[in-house]
C-alpha atoms as a PDB file:
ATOM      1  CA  UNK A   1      38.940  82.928 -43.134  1.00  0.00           C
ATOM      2  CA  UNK A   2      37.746  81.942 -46.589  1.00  0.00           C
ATOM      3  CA  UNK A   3      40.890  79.639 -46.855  1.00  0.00           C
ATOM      4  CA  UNK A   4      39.970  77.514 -43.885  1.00  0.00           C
ATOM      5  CA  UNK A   5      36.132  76.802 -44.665  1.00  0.00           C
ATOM      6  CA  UNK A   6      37.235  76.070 -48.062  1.00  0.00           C
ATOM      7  CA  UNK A   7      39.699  73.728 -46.646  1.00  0.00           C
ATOM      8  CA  UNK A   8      37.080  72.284 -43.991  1.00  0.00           C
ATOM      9  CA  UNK A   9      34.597  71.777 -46.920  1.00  0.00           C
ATOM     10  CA  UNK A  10      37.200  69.730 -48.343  1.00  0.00           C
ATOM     11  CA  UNK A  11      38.479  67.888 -45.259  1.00  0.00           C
ATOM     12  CA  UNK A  12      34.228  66.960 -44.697  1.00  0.00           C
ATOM     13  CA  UNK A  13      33.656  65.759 -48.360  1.00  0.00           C
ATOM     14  CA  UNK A  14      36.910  63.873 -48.041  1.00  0.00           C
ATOM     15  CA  UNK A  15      35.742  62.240 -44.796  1.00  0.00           C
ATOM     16  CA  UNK A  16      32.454  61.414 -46.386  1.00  0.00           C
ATOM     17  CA  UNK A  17      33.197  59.361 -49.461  1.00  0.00           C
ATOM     18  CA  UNK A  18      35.453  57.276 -47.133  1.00  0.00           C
ATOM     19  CA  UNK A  19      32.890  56.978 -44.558  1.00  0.00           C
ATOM     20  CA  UNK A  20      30.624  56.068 -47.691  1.00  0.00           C
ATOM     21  CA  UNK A  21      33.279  53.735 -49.388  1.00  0.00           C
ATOM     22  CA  UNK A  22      33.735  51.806 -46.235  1.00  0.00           C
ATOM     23  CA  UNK A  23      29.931  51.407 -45.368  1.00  0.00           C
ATOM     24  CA  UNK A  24      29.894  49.625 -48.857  1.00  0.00           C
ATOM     25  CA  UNK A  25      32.745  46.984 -48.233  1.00  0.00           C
ATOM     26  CA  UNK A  26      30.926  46.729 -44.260  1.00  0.00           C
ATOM     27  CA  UNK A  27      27.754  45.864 -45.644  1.00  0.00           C
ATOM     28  CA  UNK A  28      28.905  43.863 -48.442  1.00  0.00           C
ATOM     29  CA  UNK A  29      30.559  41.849 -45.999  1.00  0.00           C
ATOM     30  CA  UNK A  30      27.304  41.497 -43.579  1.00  0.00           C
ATOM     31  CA  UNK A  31      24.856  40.539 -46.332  1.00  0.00           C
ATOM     32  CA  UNK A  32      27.311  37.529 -47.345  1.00  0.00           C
ATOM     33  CA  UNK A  33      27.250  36.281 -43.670  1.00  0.00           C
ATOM     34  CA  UNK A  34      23.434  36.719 -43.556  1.00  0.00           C
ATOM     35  CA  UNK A  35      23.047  34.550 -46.986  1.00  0.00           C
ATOM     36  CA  UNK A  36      25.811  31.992 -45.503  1.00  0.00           C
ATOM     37  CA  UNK A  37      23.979  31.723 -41.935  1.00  0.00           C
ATOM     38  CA  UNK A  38      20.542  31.126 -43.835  1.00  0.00           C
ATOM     39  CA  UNK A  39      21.755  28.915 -46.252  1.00  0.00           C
ATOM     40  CA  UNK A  40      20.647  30.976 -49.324  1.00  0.00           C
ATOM     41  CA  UNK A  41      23.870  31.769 -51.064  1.00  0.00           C
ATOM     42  CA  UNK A  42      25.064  29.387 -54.148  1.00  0.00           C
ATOM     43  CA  UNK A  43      27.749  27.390 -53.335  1.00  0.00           C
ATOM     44  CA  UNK A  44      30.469  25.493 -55.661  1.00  0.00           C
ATOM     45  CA  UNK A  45      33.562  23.779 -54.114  1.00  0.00           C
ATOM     46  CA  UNK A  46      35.737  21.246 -55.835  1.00  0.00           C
ATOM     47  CA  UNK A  47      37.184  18.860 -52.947  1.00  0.00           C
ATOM     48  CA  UNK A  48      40.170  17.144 -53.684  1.00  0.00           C
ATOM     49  CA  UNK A  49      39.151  13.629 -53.783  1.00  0.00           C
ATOM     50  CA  UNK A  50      38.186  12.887 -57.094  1.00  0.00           C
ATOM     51  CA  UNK A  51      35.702  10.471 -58.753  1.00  0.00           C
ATOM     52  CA  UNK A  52      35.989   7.087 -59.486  1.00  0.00           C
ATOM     53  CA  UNK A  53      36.794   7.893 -63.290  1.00  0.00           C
ATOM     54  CA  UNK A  54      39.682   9.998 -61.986  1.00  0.00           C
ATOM     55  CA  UNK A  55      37.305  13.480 -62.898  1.00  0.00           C
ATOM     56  CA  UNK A  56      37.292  16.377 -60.566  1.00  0.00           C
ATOM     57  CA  UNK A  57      34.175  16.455 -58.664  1.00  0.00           C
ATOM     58  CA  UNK A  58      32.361  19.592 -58.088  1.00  0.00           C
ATOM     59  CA  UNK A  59      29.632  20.228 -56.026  1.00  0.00           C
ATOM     60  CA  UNK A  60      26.824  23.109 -55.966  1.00  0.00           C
ATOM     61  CA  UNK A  61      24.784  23.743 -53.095  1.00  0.00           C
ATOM     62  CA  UNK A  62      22.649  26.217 -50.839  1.00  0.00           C
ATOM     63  CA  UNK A  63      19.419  28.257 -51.884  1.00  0.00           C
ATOM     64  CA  UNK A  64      17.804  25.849 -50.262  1.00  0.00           C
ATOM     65  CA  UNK A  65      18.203  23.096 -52.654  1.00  0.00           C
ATOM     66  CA  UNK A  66      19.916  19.609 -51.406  1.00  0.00           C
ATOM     67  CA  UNK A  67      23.828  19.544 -51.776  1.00  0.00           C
ATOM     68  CA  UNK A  68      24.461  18.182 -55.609  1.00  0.00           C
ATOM     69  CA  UNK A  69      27.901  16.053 -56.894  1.00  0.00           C
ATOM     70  CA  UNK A  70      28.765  16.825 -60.402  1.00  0.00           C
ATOM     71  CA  UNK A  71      31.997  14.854 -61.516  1.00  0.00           C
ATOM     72  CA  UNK A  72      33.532  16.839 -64.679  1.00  0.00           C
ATOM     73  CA  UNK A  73      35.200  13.799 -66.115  1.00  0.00           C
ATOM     74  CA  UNK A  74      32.097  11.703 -66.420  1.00  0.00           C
ATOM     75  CA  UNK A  75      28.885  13.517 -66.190  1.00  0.00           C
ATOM     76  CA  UNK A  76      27.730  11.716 -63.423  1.00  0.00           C
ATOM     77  CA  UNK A  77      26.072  13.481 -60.608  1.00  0.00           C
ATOM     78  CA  UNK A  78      24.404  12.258 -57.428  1.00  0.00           C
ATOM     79  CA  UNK A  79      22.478  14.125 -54.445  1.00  0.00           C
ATOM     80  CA  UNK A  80      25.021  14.572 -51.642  1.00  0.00           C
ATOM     81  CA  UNK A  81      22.261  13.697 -49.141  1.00  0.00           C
ATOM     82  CA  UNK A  82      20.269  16.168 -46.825  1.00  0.00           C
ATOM     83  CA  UNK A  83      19.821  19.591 -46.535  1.00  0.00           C
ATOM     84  CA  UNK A  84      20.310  21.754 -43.482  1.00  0.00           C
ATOM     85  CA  UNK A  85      16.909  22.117 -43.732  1.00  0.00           C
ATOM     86  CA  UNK A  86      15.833  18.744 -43.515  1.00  0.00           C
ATOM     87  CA  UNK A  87      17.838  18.235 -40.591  1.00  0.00           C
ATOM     88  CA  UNK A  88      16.284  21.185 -38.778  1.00  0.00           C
ATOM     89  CA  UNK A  89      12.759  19.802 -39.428  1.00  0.00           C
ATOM     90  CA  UNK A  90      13.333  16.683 -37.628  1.00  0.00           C
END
């Protein structure tokens, strides 16, 4: 009898830092969405079209800040135009 709740222990503590492991990645996972739905989580994408001086062009965005070019060839950076909270004011 000792065997089997030693082996049910076990079985339960296994169970548990799965359960535990997988909560992690799950919320993980939800508080990115939440950040990308508001708008609040930094952003950096390089598009493929590049700048006039043949430089990649990278641009930063989100936490609420206007969308920002940055070409890495030149140095030259422009604001990309509105927020998505500019737009949502009107």
């Amino acid at each position: 009898m000792r065997a089997v709740k030693t082996a049910l222990v076990d079985c339960v503590d296994q169970t548990a830092a799965i359960v535990q492991r997988r909560t992690g990645v799950v919320a993980e996972g939800a508080a990115d969405c939440v950040e990308r739905a508001l708008d609040i989580a930094t952003q950096r994408r390089a598009p493929e079209q590049l700048h006039e001086c043949g430089g990649a062009i990278d641009i930063h965005g989100a936490e609420g800040r206007k969308p920002l070019a940055h070409c890495r060839g030149c140095g030259q950076g422009q604001n990309t135009g509105r927020s998505r909270h500019d737009t949502d004011a009107e």
